[in-house]
PDB file of N, CA and C in Angstrom:
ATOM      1  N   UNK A   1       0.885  -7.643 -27.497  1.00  0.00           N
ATOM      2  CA  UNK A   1       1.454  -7.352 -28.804  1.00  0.00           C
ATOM      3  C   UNK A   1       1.339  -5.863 -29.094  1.00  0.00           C
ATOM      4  N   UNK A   2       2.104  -5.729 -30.004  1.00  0.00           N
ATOM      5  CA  UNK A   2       1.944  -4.031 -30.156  1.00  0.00           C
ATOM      6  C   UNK A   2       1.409  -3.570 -31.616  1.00  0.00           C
ATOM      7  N   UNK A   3       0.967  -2.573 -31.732  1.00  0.00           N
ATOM      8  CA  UNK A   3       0.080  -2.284 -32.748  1.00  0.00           C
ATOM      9  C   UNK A   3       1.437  -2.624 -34.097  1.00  0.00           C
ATOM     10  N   UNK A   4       2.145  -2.381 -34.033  1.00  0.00           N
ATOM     11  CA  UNK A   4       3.352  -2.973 -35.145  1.00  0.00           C
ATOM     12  C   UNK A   4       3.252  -4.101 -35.750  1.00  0.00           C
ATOM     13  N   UNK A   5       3.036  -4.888 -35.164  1.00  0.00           N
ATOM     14  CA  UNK A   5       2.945  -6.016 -35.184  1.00  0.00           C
ATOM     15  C   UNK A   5       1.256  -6.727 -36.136  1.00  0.00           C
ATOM     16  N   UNK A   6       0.091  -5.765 -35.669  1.00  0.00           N
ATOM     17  CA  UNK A   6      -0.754  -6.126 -36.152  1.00  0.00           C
ATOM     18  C   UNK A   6      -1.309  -4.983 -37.400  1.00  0.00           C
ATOM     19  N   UNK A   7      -0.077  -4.154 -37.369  1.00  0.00           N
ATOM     20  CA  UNK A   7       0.306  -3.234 -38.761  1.00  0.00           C
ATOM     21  C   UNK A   7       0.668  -4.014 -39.527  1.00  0.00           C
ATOM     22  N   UNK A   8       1.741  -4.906 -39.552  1.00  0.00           N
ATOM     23  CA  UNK A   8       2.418  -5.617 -40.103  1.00  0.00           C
ATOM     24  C   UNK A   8       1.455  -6.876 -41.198  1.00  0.00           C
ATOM     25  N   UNK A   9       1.065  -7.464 -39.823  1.00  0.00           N
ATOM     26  CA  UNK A   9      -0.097  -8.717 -40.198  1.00  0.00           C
ATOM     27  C   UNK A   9      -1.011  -8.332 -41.252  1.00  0.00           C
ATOM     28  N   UNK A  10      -1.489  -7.548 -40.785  1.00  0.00           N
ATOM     29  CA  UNK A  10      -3.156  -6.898 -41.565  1.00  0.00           C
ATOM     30  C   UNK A  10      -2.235  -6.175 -43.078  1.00  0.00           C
ATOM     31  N   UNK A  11      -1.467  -5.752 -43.181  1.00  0.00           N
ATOM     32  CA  UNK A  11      -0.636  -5.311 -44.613  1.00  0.00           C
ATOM     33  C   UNK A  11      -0.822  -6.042 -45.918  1.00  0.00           C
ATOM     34  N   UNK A  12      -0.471  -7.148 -45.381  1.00  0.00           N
ATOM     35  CA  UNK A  12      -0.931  -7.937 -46.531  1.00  0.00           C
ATOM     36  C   UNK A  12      -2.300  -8.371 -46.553  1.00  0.00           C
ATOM     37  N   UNK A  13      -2.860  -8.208 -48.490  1.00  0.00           N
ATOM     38  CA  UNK A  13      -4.217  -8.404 -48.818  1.00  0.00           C
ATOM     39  C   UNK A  13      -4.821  -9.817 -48.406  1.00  0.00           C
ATOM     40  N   UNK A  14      -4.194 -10.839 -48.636  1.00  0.00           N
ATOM     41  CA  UNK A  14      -4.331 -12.118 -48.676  1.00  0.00           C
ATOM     42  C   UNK A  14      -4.867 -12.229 -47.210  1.00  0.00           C
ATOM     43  N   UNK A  15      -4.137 -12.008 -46.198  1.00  0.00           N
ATOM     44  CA  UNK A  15      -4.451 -11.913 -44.521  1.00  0.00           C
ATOM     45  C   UNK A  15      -5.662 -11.125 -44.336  1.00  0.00           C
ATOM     46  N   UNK A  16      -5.739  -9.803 -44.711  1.00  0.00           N
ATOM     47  CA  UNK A  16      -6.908  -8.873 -44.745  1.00  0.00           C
ATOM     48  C   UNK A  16      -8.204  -9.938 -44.946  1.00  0.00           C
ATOM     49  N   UNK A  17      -8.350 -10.121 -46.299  1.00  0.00           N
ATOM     50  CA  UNK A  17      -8.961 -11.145 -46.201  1.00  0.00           C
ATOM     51  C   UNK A  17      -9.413 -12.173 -45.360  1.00  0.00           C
ATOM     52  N   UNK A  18      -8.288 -12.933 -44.871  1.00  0.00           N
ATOM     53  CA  UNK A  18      -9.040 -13.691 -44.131  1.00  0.00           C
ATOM     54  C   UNK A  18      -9.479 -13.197 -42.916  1.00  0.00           C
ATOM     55  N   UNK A  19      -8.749 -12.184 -42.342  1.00  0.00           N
ATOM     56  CA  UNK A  19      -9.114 -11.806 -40.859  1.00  0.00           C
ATOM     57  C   UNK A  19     -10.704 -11.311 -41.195  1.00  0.00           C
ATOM     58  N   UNK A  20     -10.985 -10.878 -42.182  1.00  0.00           N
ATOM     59  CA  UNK A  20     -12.563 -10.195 -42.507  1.00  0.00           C
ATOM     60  C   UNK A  20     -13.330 -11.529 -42.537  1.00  0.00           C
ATOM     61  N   UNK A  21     -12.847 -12.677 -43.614  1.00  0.00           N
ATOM     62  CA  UNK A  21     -13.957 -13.821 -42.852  1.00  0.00           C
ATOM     63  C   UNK A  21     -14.206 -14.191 -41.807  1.00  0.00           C
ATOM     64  N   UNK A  22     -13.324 -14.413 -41.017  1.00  0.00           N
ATOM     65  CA  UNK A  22     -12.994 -14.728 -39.564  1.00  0.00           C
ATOM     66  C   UNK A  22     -14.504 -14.055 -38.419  1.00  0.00           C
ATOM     67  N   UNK A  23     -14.236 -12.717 -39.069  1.00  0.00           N
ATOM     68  CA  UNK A  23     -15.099 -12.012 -38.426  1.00  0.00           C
ATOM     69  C   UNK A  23     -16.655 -12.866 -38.379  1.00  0.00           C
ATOM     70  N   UNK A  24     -16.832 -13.033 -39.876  1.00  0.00           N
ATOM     71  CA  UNK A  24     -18.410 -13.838 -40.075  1.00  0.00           C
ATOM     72  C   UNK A  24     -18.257 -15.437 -38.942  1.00  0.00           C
ATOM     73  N   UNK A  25     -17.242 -15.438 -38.489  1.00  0.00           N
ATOM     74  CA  UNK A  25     -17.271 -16.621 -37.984  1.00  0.00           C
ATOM     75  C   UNK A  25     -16.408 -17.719 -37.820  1.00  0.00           C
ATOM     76  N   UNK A  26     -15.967 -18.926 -37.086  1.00  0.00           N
ATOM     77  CA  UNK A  26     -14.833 -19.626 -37.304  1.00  0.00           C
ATOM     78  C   UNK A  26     -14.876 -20.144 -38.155  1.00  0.00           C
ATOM     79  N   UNK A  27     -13.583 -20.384 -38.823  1.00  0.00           N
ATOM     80  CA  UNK A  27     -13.437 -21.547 -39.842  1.00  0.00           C
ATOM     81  C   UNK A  27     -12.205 -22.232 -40.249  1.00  0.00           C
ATOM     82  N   UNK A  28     -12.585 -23.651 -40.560  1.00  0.00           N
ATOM     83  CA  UNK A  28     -11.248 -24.003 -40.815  1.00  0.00           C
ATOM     84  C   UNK A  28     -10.534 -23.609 -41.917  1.00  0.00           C
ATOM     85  N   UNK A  29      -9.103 -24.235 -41.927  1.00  0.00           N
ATOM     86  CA  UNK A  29      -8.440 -23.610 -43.166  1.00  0.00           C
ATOM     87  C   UNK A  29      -8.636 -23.842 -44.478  1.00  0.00           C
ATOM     88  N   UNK A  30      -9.481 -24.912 -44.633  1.00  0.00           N
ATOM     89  CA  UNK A  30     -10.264 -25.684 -46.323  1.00  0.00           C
ATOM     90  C   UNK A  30     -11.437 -24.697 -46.517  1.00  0.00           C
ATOM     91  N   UNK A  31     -12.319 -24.461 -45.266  1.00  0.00           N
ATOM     92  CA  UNK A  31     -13.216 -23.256 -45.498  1.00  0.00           C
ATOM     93  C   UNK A  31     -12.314 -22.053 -46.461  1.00  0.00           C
ATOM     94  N   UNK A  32     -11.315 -21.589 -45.501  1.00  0.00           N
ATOM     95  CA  UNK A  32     -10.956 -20.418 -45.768  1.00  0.00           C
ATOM     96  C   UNK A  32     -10.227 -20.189 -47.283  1.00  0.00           C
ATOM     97  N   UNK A  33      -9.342 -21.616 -47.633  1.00  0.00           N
ATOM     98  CA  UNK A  33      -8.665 -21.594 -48.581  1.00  0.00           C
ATOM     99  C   UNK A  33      -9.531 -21.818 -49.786  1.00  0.00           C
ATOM    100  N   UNK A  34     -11.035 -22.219 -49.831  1.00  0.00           N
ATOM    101  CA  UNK A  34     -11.954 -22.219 -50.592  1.00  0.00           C
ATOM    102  C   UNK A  34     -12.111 -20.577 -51.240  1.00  0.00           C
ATOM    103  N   UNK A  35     -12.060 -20.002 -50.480  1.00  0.00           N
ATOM    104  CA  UNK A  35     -12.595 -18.618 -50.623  1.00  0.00           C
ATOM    105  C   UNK A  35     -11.205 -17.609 -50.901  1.00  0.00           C
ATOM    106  N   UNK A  36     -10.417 -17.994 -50.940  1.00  0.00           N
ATOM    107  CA  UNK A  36      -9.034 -17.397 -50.754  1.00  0.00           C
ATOM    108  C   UNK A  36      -8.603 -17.560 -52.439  1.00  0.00           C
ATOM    109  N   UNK A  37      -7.550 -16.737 -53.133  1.00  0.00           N
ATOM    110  CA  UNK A  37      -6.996 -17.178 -54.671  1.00  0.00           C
ATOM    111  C   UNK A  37      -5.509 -17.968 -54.491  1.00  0.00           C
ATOM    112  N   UNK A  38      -5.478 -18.420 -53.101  1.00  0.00           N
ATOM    113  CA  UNK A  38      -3.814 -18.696 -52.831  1.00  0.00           C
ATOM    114  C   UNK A  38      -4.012 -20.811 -52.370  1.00  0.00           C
ATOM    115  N   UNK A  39      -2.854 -21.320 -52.055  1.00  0.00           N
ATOM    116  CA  UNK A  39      -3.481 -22.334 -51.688  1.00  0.00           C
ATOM    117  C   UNK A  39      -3.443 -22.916 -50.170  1.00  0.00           C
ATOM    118  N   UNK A  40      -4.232 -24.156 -49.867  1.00  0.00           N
ATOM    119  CA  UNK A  40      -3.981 -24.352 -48.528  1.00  0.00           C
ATOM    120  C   UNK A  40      -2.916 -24.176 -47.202  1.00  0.00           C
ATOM    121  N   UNK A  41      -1.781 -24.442 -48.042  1.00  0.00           N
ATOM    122  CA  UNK A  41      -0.623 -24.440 -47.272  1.00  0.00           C
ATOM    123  C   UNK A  41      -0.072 -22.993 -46.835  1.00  0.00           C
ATOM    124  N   UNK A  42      -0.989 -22.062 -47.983  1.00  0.00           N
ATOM    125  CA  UNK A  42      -0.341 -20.591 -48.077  1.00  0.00           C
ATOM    126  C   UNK A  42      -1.149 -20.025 -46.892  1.00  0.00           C
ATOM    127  N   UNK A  43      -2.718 -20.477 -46.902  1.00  0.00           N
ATOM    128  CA  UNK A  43      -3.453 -19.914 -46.132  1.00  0.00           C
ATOM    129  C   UNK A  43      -3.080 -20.560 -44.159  1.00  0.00           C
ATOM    130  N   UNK A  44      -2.323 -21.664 -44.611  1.00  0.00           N
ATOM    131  CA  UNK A  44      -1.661 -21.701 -43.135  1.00  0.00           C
ATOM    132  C   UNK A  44      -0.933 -20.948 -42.280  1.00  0.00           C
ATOM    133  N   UNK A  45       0.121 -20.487 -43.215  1.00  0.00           N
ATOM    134  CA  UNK A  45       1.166 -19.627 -43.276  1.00  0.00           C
ATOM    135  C   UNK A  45       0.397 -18.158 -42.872  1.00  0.00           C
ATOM    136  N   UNK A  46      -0.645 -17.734 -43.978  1.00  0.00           N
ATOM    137  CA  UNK A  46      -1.107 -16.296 -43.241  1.00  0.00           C
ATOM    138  C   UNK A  46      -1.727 -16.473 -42.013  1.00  0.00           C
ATOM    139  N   UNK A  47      -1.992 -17.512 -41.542  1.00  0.00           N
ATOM    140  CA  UNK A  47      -3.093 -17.695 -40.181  1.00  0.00           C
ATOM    141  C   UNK A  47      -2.014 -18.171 -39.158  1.00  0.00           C
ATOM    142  N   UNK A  48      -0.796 -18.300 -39.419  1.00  0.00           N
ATOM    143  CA  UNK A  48       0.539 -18.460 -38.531  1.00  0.00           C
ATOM    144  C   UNK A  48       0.972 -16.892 -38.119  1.00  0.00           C
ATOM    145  N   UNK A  49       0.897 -16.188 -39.024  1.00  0.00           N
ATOM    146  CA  UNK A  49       1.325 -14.825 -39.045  1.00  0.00           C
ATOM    147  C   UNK A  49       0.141 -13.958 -38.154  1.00  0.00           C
ATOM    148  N   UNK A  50      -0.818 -14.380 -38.553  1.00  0.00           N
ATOM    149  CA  UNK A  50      -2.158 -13.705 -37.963  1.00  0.00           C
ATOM    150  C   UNK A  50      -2.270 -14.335 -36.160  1.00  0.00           C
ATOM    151  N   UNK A  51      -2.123 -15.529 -36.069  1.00  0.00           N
ATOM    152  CA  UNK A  51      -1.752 -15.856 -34.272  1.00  0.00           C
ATOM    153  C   UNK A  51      -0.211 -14.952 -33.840  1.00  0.00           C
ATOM    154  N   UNK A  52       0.404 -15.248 -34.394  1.00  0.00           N
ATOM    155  CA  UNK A  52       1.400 -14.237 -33.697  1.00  0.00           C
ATOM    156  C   UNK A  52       1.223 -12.996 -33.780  1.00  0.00           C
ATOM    157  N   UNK A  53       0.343 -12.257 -34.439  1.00  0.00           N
ATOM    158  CA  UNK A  53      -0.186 -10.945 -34.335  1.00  0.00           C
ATOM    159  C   UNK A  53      -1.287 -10.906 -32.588  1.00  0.00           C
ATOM    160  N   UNK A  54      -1.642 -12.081 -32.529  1.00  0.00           N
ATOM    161  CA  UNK A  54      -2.724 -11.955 -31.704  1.00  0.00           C
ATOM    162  C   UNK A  54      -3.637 -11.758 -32.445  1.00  0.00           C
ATOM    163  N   UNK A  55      -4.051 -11.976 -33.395  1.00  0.00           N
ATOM    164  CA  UNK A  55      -5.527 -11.402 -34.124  1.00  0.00           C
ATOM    165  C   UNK A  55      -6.121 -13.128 -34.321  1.00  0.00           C
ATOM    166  N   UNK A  56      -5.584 -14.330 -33.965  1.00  0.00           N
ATOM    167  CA  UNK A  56      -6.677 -15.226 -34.293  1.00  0.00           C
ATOM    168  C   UNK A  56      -6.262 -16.366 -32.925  1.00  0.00           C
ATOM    169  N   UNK A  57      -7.106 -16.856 -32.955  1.00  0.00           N
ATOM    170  CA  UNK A  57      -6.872 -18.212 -32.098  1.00  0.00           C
ATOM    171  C   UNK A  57      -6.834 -19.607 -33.076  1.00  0.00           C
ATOM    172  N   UNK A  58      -7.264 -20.647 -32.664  1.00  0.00           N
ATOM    173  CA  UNK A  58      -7.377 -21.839 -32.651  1.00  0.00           C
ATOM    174  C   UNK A  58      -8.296 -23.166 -32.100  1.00  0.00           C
ATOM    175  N   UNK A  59      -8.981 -23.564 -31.979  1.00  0.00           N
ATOM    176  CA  UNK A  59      -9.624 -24.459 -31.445  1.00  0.00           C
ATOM    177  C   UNK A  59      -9.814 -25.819 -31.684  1.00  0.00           C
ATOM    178  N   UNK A  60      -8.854 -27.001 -31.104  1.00  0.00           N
ATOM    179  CA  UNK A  60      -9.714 -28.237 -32.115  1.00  0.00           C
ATOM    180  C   UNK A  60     -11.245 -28.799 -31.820  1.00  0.00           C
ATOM    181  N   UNK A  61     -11.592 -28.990 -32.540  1.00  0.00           N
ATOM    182  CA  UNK A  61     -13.049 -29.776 -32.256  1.00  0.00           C
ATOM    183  C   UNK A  61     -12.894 -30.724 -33.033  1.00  0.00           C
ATOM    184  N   UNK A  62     -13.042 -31.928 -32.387  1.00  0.00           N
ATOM    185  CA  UNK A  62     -13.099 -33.416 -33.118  1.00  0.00           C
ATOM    186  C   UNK A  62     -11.768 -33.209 -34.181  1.00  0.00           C
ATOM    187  N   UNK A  63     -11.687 -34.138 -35.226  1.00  0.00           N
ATOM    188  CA  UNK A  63     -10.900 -33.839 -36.194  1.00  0.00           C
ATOM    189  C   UNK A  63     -10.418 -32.543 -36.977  1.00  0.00           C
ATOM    190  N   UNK A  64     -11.217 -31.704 -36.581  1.00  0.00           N
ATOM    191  CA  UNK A  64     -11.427 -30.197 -37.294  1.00  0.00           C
ATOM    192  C   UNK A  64     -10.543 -29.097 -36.523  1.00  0.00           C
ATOM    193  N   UNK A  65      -9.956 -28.429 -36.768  1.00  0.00           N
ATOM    194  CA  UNK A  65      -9.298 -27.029 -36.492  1.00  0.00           C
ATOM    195  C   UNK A  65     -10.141 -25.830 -36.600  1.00  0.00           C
ATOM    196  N   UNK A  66     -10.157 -25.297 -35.760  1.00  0.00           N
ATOM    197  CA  UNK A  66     -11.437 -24.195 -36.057  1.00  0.00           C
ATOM    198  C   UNK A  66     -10.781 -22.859 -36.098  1.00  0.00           C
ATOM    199  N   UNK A  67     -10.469 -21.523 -36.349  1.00  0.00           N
ATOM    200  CA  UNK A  67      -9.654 -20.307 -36.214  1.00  0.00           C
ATOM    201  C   UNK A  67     -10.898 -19.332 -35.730  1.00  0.00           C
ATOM    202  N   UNK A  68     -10.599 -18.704 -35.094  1.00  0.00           N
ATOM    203  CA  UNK A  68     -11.509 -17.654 -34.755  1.00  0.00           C
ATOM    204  C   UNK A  68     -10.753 -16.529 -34.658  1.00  0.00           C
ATOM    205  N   UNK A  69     -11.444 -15.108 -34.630  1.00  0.00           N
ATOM    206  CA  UNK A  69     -11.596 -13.890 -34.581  1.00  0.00           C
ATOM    207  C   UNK A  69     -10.739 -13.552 -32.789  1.00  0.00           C
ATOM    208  N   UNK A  70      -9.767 -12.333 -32.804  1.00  0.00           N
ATOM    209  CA  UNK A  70      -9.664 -12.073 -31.603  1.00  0.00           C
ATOM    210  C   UNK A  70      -9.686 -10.958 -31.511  1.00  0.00           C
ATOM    211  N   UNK A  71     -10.829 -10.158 -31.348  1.00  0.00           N
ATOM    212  CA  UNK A  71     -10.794  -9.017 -31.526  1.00  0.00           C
ATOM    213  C   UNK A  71     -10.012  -7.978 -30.695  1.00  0.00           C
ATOM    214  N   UNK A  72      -9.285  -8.580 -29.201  1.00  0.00           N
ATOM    215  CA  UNK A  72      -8.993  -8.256 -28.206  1.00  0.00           C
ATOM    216  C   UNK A  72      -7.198  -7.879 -28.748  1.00  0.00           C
ATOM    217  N   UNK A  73      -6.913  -8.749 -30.146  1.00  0.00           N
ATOM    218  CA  UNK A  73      -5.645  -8.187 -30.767  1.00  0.00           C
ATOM    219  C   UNK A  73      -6.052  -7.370 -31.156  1.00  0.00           C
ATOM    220  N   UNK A  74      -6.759  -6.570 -31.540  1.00  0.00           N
ATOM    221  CA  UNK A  74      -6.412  -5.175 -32.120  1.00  0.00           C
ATOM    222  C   UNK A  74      -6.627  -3.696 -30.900  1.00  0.00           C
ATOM    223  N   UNK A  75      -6.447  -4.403 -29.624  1.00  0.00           N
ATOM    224  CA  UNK A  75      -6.386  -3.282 -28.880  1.00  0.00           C
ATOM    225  C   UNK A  75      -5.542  -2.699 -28.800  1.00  0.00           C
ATOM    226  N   UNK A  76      -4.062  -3.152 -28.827  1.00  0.00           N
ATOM    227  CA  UNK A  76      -2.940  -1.924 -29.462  1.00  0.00           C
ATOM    228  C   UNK A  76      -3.169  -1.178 -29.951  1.00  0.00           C
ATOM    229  N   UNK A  77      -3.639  -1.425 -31.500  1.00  0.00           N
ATOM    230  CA  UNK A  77      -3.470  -0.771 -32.225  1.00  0.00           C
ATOM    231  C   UNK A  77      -5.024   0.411 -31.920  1.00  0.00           C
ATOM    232  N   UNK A  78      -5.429   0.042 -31.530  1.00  0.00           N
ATOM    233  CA  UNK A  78      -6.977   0.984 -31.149  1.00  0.00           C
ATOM    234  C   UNK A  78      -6.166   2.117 -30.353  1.00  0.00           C
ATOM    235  N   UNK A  79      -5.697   1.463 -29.421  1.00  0.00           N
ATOM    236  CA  UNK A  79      -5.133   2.516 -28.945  1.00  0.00           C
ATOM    237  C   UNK A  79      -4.149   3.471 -29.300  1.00  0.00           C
ATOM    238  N   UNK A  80      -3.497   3.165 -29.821  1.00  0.00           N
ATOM    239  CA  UNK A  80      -2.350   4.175 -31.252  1.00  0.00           C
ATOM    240  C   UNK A  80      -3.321   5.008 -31.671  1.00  0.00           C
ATOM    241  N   UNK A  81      -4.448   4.531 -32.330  1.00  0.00           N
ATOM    242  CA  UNK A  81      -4.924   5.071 -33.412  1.00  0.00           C
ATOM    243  C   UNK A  81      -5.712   6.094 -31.794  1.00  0.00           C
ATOM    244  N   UNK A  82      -6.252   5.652 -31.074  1.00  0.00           N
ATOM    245  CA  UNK A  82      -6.936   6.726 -30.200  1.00  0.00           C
ATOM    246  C   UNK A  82      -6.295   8.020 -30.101  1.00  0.00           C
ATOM    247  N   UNK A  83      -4.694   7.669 -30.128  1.00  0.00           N
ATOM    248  CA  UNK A  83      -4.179   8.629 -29.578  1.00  0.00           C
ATOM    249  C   UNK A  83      -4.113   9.883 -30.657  1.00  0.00           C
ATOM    250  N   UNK A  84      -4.004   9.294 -31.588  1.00  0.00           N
ATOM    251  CA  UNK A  84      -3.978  10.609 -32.214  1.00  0.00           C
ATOM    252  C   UNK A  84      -5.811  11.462 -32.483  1.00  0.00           C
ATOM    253  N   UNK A  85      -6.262  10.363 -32.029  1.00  0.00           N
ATOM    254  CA  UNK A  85      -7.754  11.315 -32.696  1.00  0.00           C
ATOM    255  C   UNK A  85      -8.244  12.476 -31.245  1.00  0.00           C
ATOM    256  N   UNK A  86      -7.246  11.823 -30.165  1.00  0.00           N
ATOM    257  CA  UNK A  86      -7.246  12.242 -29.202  1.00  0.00           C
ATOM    258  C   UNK A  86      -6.838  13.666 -29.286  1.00  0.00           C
ATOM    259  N   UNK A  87      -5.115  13.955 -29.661  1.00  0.00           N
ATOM    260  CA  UNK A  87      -4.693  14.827 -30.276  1.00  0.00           C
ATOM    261  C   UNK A  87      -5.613  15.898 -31.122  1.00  0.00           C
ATOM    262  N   UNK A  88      -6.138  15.170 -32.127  1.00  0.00           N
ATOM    263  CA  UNK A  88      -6.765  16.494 -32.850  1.00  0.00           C
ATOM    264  C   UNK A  88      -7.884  16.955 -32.243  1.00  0.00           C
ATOM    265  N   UNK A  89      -8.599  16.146 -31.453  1.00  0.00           N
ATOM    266  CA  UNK A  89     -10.217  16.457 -30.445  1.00  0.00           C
ATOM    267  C   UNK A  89      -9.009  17.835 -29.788  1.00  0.00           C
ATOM    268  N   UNK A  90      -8.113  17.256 -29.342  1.00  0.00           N
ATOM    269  CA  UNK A  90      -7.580  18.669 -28.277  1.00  0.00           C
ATOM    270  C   UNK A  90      -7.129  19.759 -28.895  1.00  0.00           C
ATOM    271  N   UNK A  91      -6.409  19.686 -30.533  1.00  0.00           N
ATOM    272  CA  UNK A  91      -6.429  20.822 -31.240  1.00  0.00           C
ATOM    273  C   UNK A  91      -7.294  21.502 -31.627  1.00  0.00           C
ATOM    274  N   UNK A  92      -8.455  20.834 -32.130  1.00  0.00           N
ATOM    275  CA  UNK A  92      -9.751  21.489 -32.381  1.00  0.00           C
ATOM    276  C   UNK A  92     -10.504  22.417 -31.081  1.00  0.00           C
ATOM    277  N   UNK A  93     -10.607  21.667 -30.157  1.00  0.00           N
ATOM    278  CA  UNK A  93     -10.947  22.260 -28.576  1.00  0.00           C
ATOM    279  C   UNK A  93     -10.069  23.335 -28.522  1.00  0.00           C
ATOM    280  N   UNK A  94      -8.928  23.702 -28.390  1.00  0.00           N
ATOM    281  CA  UNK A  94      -7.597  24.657 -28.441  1.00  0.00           C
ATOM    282  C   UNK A  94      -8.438  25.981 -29.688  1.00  0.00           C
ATOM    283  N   UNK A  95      -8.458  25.452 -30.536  1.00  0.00           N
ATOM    284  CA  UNK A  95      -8.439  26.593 -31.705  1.00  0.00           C
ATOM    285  C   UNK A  95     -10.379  27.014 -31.398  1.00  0.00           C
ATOM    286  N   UNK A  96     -10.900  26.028 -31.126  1.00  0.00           N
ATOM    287  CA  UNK A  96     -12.343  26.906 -31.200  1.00  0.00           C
ATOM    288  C   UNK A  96     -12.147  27.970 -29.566  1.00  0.00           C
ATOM    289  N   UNK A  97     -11.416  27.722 -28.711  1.00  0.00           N
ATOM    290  CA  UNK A  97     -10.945  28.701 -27.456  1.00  0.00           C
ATOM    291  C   UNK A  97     -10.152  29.543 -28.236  1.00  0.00           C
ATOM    292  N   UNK A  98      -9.719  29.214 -29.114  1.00  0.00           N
ATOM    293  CA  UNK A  98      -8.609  30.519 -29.470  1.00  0.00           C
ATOM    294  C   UNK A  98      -9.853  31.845 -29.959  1.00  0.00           C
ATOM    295  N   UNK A  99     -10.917  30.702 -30.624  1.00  0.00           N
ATOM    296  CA  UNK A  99     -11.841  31.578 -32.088  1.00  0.00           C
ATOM    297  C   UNK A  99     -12.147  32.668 -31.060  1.00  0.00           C
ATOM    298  N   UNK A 100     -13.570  31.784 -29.995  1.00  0.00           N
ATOM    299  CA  UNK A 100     -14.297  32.451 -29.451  1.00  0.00           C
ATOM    300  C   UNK A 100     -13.340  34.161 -28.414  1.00  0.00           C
ATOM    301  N   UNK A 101     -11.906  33.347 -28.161  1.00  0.00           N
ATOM    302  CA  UNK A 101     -11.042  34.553 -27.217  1.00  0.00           C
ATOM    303  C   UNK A 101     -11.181  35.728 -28.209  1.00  0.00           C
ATOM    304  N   UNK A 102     -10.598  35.410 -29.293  1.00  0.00           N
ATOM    305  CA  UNK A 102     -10.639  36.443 -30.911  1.00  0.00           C
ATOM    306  C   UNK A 102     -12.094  37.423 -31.035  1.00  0.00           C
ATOM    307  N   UNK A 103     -12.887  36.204 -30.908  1.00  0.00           N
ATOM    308  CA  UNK A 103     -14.319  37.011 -31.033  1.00  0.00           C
ATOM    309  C   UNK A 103     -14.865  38.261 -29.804  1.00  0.00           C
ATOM    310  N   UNK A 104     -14.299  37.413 -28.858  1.00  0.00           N
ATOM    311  CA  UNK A 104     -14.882  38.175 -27.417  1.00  0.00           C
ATOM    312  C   UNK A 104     -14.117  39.715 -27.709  1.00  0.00           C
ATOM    313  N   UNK A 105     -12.417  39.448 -27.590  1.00  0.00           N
ATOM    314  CA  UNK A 105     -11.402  40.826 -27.531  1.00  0.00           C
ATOM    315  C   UNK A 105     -11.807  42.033 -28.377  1.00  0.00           C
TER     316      UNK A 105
END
């Protein structure tokens, strides 16, 4: 998936949300919609949006649905975001060579 995609997902508050519980741990969607201001069916819908991001899985156990955390979706976007911090590490590196050339001449 591409970081677009889990730009997209994570945008909305309601999803934010849940992907942050997620983190504390699996849970089903009555867990989640407990804790949520929207209702069950809604919180399906964001956790439909959130698997096609790649940011959650699924698991059944016994009667229960379990959602978990995938942290391995947000490696796109890690990497987007690397790139630019990448970028400025090399502008900064660039301009303190520029300082010290300035200082030396």
């Amino acid at each position: 998936m591409t970081y677009g995609n889990v730009l997209h997902a994570l945008a909305d508050p309601t999803r934010r949300h849940i992907f942050e519980a997620l983190n504390k741990g699996p849970c089903s969607v009555g867990d989640l919609a407990a804790r949520q201001p929207v209702s069950r069916p809604a919180v399906s819908q964001h956790l439909k949006v959130l698997m096609a991001a790649n940011l959650v899985s699924v698991q059944t156990q016994g009667t229960r649905r379990l959602y978990y955390l995938r942290r391995e979706g947000l490696e796109g976007l890690r990497q987007w975001l690397d790139g630019f911090w990448d970028d400025a590490l090399a502008s900064f590196g660039a301009e303190v060579a520029r300082q010290v050339s300035a200082d030396d001449g």
